[in-house]
N, C-alpha and C. Protein backbone atom coordinates (compact mmCIF):
# COMPACT_ATOMS: atom_id res chain seq x y z
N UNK A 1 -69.26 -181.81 9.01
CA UNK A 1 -69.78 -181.20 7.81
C UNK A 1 -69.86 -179.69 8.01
N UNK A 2 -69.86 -179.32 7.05
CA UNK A 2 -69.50 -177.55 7.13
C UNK A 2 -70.71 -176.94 6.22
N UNK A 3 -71.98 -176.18 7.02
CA UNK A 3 -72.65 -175.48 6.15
C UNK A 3 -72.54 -173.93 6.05
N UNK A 4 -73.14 -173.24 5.06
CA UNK A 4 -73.34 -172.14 4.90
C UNK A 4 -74.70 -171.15 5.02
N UNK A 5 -74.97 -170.07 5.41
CA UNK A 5 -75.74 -168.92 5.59
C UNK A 5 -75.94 -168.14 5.27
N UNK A 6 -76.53 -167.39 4.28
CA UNK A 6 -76.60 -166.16 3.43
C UNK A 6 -77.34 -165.17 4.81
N UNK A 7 -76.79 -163.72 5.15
CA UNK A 7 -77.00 -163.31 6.00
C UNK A 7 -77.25 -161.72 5.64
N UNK A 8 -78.00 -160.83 6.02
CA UNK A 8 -78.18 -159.57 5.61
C UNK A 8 -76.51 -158.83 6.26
N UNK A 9 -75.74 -157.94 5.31
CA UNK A 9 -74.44 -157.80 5.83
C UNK A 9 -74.59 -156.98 6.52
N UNK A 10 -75.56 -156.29 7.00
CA UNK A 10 -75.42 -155.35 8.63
C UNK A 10 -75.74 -156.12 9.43
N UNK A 11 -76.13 -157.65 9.54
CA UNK A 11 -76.54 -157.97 10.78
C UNK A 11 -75.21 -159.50 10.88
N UNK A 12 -74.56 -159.33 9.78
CA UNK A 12 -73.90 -160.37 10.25
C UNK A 12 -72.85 -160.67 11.34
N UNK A 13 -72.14 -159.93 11.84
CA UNK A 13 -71.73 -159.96 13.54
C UNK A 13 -72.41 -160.24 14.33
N UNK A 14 -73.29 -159.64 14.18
CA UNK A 14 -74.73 -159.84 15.50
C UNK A 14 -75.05 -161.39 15.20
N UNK A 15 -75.70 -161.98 13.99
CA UNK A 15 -76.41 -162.86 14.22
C UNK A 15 -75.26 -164.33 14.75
N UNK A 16 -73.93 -163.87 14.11
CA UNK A 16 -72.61 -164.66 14.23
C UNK A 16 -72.80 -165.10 15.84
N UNK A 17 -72.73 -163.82 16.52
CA UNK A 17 -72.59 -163.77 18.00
C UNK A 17 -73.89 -164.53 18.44
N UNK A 18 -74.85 -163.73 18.20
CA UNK A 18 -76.23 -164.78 18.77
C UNK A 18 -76.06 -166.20 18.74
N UNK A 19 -76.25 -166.96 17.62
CA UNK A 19 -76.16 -167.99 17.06
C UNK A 19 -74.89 -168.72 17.99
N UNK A 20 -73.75 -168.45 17.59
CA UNK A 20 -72.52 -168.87 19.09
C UNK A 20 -72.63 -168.91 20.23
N UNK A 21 -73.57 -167.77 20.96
CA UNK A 21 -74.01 -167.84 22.19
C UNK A 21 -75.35 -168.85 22.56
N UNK A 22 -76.43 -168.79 21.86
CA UNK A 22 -77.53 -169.18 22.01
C UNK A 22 -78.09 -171.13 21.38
N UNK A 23 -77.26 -171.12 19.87
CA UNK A 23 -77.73 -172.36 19.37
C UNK A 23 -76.52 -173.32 19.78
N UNK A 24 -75.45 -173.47 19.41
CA UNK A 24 -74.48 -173.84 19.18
C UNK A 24 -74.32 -174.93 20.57
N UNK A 25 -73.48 -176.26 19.89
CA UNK A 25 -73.74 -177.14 21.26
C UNK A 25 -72.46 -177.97 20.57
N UNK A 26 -72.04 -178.57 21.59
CA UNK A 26 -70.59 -179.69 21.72
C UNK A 26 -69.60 -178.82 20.42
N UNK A 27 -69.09 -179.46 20.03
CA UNK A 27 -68.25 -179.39 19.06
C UNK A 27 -68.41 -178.17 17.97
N UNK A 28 -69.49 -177.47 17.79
CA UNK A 28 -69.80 -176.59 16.38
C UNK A 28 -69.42 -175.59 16.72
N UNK A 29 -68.90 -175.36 15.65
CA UNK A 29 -68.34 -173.65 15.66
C UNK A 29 -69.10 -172.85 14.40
N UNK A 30 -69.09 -171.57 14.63
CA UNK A 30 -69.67 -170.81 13.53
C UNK A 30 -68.40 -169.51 13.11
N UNK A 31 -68.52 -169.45 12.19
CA UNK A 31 -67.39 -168.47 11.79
C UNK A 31 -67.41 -167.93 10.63
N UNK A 32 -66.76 -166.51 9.99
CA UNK A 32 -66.64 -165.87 8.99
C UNK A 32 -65.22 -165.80 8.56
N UNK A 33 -64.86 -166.35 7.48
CA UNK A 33 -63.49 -166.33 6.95
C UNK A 33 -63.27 -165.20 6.89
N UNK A 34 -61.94 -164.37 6.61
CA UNK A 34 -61.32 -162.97 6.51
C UNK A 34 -60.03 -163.60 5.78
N UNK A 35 -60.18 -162.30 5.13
CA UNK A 35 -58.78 -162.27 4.35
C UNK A 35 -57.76 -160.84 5.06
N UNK A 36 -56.78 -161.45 5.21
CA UNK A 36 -55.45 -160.78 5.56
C UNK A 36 -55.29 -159.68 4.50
N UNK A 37 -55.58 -158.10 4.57
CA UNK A 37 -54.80 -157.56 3.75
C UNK A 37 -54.33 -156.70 4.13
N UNK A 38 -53.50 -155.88 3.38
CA UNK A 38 -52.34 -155.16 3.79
C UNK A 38 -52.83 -153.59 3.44
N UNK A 39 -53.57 -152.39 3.85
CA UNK A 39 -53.45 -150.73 3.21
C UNK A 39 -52.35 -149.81 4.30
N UNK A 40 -52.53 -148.91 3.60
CA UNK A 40 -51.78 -148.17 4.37
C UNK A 40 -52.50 -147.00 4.26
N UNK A 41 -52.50 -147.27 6.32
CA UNK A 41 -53.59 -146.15 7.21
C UNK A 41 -52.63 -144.82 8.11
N UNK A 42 -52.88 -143.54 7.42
CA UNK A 42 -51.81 -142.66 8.04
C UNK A 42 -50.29 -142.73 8.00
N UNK A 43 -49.95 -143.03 6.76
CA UNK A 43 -48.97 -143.35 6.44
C UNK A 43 -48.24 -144.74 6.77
N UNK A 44 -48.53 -145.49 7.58
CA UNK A 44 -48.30 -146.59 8.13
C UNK A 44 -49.21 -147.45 7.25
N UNK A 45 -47.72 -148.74 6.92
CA UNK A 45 -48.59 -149.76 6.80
C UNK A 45 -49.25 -151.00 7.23
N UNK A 46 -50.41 -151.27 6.99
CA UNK A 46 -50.98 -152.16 8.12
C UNK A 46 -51.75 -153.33 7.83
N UNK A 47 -51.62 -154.56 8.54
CA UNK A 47 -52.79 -155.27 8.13
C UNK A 47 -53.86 -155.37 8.52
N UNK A 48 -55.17 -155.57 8.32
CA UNK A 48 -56.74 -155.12 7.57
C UNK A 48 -57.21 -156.88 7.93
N UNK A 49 -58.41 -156.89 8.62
CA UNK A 49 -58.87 -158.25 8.16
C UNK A 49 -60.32 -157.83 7.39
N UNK A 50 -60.77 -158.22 6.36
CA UNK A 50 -61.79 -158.40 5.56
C UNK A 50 -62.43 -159.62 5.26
N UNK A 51 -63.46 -159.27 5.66
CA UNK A 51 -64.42 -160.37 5.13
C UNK A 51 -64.12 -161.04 4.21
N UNK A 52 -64.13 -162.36 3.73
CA UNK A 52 -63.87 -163.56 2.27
C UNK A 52 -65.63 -163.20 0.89
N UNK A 53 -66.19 -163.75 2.20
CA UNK A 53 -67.40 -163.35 1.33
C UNK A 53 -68.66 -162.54 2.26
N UNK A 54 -68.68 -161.34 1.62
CA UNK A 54 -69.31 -160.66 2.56
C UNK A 54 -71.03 -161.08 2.79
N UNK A 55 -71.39 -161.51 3.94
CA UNK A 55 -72.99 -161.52 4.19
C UNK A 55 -72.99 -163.33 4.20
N UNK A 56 -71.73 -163.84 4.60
CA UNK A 56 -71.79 -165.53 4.68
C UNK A 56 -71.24 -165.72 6.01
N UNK A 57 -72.16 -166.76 6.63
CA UNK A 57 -71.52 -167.05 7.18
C UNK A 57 -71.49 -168.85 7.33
N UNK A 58 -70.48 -169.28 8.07
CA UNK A 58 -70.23 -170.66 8.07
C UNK A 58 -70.34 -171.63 9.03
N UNK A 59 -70.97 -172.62 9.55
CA UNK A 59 -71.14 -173.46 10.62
C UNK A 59 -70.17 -175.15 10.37
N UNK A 60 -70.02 -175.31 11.36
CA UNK A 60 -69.57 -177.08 11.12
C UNK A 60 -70.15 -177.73 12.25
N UNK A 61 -70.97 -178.25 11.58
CA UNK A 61 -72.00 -179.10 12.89
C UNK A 61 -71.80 -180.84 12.23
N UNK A 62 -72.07 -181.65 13.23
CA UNK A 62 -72.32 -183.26 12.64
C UNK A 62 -73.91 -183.17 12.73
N UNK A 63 -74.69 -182.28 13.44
CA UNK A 63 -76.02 -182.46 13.34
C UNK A 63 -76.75 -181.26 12.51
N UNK A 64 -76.90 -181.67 11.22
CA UNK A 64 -77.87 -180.29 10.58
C UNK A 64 -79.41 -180.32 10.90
N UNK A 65 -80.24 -181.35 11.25
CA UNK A 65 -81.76 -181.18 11.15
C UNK A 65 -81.82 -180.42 12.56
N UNK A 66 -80.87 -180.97 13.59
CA UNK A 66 -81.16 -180.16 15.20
C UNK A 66 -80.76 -178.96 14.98
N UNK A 67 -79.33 -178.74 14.42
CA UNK A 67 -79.08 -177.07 13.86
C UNK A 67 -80.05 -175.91 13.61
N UNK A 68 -80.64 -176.64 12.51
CA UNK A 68 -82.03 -176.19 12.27
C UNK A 68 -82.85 -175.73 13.06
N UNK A 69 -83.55 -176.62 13.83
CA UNK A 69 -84.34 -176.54 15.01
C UNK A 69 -83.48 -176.00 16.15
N UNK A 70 -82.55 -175.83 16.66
CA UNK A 70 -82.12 -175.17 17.56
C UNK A 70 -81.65 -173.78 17.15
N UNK A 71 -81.93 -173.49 15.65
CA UNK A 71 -82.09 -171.92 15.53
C UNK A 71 -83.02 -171.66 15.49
N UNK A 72 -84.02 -172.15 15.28
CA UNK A 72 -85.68 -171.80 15.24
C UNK A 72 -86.36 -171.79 16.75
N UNK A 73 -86.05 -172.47 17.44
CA UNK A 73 -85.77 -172.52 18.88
C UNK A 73 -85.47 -171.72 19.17
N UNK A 74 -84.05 -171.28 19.22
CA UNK A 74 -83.49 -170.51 20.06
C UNK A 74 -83.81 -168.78 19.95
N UNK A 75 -83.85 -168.80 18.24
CA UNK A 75 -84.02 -167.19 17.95
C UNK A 75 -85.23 -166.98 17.26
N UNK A 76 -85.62 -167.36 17.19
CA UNK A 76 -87.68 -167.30 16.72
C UNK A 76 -87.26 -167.67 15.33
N UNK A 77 -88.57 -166.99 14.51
CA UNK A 77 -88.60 -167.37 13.27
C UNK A 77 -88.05 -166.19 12.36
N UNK A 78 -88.13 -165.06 13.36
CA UNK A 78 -87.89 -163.48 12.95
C UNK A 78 -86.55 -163.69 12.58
N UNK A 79 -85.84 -164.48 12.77
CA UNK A 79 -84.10 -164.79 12.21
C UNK A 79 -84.16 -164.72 11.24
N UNK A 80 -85.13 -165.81 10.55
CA UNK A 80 -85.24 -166.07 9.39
C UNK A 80 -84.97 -164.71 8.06
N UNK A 81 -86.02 -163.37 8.30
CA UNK A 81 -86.02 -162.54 8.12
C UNK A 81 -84.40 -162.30 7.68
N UNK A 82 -83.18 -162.34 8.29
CA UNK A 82 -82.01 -162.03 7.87
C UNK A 82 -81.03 -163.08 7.58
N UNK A 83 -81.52 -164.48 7.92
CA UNK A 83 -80.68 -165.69 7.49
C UNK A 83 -81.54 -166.49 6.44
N UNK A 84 -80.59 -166.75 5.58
CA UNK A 84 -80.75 -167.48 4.70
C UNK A 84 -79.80 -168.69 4.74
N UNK A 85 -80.67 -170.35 4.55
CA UNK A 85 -80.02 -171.57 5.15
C UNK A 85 -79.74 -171.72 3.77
N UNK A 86 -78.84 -172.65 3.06
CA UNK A 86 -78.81 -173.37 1.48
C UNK A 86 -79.85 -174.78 2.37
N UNK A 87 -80.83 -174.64 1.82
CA UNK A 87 -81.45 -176.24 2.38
C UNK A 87 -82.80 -176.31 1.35
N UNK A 88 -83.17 -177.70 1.90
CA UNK A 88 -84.03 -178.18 0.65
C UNK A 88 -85.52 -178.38 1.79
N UNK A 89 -86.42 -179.10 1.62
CA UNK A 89 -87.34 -179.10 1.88
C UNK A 89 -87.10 -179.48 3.48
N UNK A 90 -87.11 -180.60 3.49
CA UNK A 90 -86.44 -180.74 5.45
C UNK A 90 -84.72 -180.24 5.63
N UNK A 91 -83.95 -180.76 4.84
CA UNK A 91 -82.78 -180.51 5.43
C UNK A 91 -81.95 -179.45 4.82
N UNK A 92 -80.43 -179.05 5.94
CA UNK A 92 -79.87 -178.09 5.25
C UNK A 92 -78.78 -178.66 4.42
N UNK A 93 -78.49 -178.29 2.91
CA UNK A 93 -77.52 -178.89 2.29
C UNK A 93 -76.37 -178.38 2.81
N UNK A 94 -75.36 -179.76 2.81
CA UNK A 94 -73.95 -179.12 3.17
C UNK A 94 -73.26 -178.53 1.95
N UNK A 95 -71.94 -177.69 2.83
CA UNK A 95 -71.15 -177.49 1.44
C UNK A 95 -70.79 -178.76 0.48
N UNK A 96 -70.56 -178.61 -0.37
CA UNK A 96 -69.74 -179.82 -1.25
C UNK A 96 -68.57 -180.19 -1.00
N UNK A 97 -67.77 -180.94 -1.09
CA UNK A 97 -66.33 -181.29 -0.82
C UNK A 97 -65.62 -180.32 -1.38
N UNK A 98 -65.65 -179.90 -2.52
CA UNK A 98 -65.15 -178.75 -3.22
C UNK A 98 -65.08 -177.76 -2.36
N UNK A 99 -66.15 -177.14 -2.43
CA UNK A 99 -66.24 -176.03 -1.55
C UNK A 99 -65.52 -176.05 -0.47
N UNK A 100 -65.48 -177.01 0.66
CA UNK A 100 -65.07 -176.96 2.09
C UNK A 100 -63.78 -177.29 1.76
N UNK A 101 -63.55 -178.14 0.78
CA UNK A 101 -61.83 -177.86 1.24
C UNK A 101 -61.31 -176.66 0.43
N UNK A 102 -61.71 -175.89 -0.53
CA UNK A 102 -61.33 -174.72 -0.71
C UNK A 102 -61.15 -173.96 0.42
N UNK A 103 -62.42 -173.31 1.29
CA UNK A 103 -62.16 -172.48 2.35
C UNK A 103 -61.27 -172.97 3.70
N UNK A 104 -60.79 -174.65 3.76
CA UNK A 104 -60.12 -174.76 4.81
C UNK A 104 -58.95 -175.04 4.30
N UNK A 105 -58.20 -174.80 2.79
CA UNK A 105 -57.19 -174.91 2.21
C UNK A 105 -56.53 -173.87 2.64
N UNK A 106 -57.70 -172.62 2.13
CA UNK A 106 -57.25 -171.36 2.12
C UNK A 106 -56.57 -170.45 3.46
N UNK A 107 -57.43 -170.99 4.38
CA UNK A 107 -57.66 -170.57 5.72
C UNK A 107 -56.77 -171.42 6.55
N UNK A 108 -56.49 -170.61 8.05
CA UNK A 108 -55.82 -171.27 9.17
C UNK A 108 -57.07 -171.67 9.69
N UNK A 109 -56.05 -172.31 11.13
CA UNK A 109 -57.20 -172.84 12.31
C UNK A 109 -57.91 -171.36 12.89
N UNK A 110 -57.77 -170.16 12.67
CA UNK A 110 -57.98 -169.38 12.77
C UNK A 110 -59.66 -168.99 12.13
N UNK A 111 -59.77 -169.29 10.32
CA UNK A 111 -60.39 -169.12 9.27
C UNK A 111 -60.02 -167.19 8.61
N UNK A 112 -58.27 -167.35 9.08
CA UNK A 112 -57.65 -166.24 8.47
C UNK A 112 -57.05 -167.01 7.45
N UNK A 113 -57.41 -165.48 6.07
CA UNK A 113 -56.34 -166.73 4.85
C UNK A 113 -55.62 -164.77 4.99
N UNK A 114 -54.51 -165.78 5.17
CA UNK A 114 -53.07 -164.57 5.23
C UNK A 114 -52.61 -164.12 4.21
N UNK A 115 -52.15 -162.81 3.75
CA UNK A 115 -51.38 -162.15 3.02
C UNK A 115 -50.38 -163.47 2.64
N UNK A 116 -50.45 -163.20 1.25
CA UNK A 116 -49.11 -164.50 0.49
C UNK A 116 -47.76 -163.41 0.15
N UNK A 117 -46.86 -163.61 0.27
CA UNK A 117 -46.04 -163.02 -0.46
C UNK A 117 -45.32 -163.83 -1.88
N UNK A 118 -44.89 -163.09 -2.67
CA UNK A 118 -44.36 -163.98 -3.88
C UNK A 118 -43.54 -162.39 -4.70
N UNK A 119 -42.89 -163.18 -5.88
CA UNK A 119 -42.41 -162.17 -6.99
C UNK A 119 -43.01 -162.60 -8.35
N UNK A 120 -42.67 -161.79 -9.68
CA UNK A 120 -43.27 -161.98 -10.68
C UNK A 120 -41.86 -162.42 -11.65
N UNK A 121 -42.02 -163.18 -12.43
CA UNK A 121 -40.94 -163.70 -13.39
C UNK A 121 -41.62 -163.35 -14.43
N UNK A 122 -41.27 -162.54 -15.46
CA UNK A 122 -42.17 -161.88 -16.50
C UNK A 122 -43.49 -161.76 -15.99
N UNK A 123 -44.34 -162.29 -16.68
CA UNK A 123 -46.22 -162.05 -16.41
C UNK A 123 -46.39 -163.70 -15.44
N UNK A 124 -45.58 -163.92 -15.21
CA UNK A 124 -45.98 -165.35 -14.50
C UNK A 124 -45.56 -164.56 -12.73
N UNK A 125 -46.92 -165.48 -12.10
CA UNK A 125 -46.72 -165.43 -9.89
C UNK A 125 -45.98 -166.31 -10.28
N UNK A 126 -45.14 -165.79 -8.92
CA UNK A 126 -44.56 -167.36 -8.35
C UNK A 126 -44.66 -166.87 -6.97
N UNK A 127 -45.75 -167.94 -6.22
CA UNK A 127 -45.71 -167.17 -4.60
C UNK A 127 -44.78 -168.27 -3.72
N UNK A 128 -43.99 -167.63 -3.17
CA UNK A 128 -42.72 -168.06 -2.12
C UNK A 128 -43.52 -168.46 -0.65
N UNK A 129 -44.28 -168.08 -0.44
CA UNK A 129 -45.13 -167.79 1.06
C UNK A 129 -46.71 -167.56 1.25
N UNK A 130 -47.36 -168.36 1.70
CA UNK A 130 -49.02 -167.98 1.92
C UNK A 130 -49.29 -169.17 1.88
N UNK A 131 -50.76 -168.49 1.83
CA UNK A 131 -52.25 -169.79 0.95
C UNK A 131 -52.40 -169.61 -0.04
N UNK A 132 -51.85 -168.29 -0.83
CA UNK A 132 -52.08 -168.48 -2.52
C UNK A 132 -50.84 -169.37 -3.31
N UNK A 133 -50.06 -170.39 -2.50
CA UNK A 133 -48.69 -170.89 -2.88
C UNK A 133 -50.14 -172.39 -3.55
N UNK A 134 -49.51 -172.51 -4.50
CA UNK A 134 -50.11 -173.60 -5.28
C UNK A 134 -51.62 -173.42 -5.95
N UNK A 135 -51.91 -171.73 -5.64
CA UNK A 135 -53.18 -171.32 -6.48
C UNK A 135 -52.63 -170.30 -7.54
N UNK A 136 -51.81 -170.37 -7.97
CA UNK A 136 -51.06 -169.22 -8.51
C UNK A 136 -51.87 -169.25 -10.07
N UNK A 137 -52.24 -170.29 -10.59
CA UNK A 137 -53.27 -170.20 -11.90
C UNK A 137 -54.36 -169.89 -11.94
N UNK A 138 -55.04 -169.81 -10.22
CA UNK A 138 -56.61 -168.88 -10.12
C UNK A 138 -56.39 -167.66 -9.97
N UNK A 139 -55.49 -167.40 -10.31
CA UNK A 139 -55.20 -165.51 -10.39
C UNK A 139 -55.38 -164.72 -11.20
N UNK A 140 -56.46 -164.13 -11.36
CA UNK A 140 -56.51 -163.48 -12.70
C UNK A 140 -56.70 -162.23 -12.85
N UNK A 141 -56.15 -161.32 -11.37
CA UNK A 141 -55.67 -160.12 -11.46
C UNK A 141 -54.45 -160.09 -10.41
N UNK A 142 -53.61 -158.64 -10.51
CA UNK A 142 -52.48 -158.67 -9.52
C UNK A 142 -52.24 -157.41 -9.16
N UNK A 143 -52.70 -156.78 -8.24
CA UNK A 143 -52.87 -154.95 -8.26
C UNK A 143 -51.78 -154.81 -7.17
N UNK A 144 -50.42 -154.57 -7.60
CA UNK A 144 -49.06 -154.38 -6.82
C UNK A 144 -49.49 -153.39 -5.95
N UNK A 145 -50.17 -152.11 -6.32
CA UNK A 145 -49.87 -151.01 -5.49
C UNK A 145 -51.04 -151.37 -4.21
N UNK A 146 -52.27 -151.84 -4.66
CA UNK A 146 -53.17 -152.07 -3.78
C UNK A 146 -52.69 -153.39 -2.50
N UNK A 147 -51.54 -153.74 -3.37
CA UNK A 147 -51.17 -155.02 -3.03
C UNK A 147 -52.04 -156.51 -2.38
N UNK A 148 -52.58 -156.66 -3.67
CA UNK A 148 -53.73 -157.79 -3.34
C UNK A 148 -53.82 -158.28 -4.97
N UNK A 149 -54.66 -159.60 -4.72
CA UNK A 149 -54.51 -160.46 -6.20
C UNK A 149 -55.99 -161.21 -5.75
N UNK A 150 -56.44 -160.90 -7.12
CA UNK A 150 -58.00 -161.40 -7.32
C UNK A 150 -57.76 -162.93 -7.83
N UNK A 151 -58.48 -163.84 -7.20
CA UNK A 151 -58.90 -165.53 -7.99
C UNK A 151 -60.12 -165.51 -7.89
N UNK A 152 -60.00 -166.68 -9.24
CA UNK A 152 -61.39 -166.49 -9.59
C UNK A 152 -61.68 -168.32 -9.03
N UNK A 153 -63.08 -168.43 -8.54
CA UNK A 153 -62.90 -169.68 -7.62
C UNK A 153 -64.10 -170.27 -8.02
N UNK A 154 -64.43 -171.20 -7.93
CA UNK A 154 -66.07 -171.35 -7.70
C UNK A 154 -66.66 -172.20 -6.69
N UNK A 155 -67.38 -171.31 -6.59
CA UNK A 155 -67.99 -171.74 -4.67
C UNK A 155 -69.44 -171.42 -5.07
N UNK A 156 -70.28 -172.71 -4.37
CA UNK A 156 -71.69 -172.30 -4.16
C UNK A 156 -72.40 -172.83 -5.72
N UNK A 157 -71.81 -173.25 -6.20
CA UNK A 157 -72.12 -173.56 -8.15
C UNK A 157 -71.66 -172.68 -8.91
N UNK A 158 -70.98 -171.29 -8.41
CA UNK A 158 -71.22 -170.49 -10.02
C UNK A 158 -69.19 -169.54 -9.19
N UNK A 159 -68.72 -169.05 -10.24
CA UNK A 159 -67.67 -168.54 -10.53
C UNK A 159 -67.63 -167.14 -9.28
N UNK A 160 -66.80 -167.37 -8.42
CA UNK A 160 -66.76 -165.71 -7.61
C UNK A 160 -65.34 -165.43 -7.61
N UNK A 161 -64.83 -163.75 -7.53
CA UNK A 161 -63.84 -163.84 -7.40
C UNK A 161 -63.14 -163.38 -6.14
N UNK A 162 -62.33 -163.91 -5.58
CA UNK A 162 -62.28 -163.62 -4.37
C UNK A 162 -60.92 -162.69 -4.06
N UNK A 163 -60.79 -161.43 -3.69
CA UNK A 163 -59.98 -160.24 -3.18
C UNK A 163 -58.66 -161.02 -1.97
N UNK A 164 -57.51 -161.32 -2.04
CA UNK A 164 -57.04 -161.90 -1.16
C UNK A 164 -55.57 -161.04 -0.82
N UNK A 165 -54.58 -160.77 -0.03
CA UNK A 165 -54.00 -160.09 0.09
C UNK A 165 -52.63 -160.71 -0.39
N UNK A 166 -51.68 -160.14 -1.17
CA UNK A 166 -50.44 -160.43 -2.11
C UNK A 166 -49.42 -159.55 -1.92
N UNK A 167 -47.97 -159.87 -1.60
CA UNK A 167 -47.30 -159.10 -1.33
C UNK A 167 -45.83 -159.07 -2.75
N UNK A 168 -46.14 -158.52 -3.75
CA UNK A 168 -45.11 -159.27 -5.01
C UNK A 168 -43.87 -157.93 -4.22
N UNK A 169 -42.90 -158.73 -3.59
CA UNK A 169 -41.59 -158.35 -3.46
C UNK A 169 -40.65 -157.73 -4.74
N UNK A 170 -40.65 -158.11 -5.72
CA UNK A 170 -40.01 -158.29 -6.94
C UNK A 170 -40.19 -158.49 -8.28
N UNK A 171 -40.09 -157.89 -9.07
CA UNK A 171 -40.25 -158.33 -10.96
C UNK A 171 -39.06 -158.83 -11.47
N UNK A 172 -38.53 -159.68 -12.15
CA UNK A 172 -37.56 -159.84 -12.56
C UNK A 172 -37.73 -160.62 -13.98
């Protein structure tokens, strides 16, 4: 099961790292998706990893109530202060099926979702290459020069749009 963390975004590396070093046991991993994008730094162009959603971060544990308690354990209660669990009175809710296979659709074994490349046939994507290959109708911007394409997704209950990196080769 795969949960989520609302996290203050200056401390989210840090608490990433803590949490990996300190709670974390058998099998769980904790991680922040990034998106692949492409600017160009000093004339060179380059790829960029960026955060998916900034100030989240993500766990996959089979045990959420010890999770729990082995962050409260491990890093006091003062964590709390900059993490935020999605959970209900005892336990932490997982993502939804929705949700988790969105972000592991999107993403490698890595939790990099890579620059897609594609071309445009009039006002219609058609992406040739990526993770945006078969999302081409959650697109509801396409900024060639920035070279990146906004979808609009919904994660968490409510509509976000998420910045992902697009490479349109071609108009025709």
């Amino acid at each position: 099961m795969m949960f989520c963390m609302q996290t203050d975004s200056r401390h989210t590396e840090r608490i990433k790292e803590d949490i990996k070093k300190y709670v974390l046991a058998g099998s769980e991993e904790i991680f922040m998706p990034v998106t692949e994008r492409i600017w160009k730094i000093e004339g060179q162009w380059q790829r960029v990893l960026v955060p998916m959603f900034k100030g989240y971060l993500f766990i996959s544990s089979d045990d959420p109530t010890g999770l729990f308690g082995r962050i409260h354990e491990s890093l006091g209660k003062t964590i709390f202060r900059f993490v935020k669990l999605l959970k209900d009175d005892e336990y932490i809710i997982p993502l939804s099926d929705s949700d988790e296979s969105m972000v592991k659709e999107l993403s490698d074994e890595d939790h990099v979702i890579k620059a897609s490349i594609g071309y445009l046939k009039g006002d219609t994507l058609i992406v040739t290459d990526g993770p945006l290959k078969g999302h081409e109708g959650q697109v509801v911007k396409i900024d060639r020069h920035k070279r990146i394409a906004v979808l609009s997704v919904e994660f968490l209950g409510e509509k976000r749009n998420l910045t992902v990196g697009l490479e349109v080769v071609k108009k025709i």
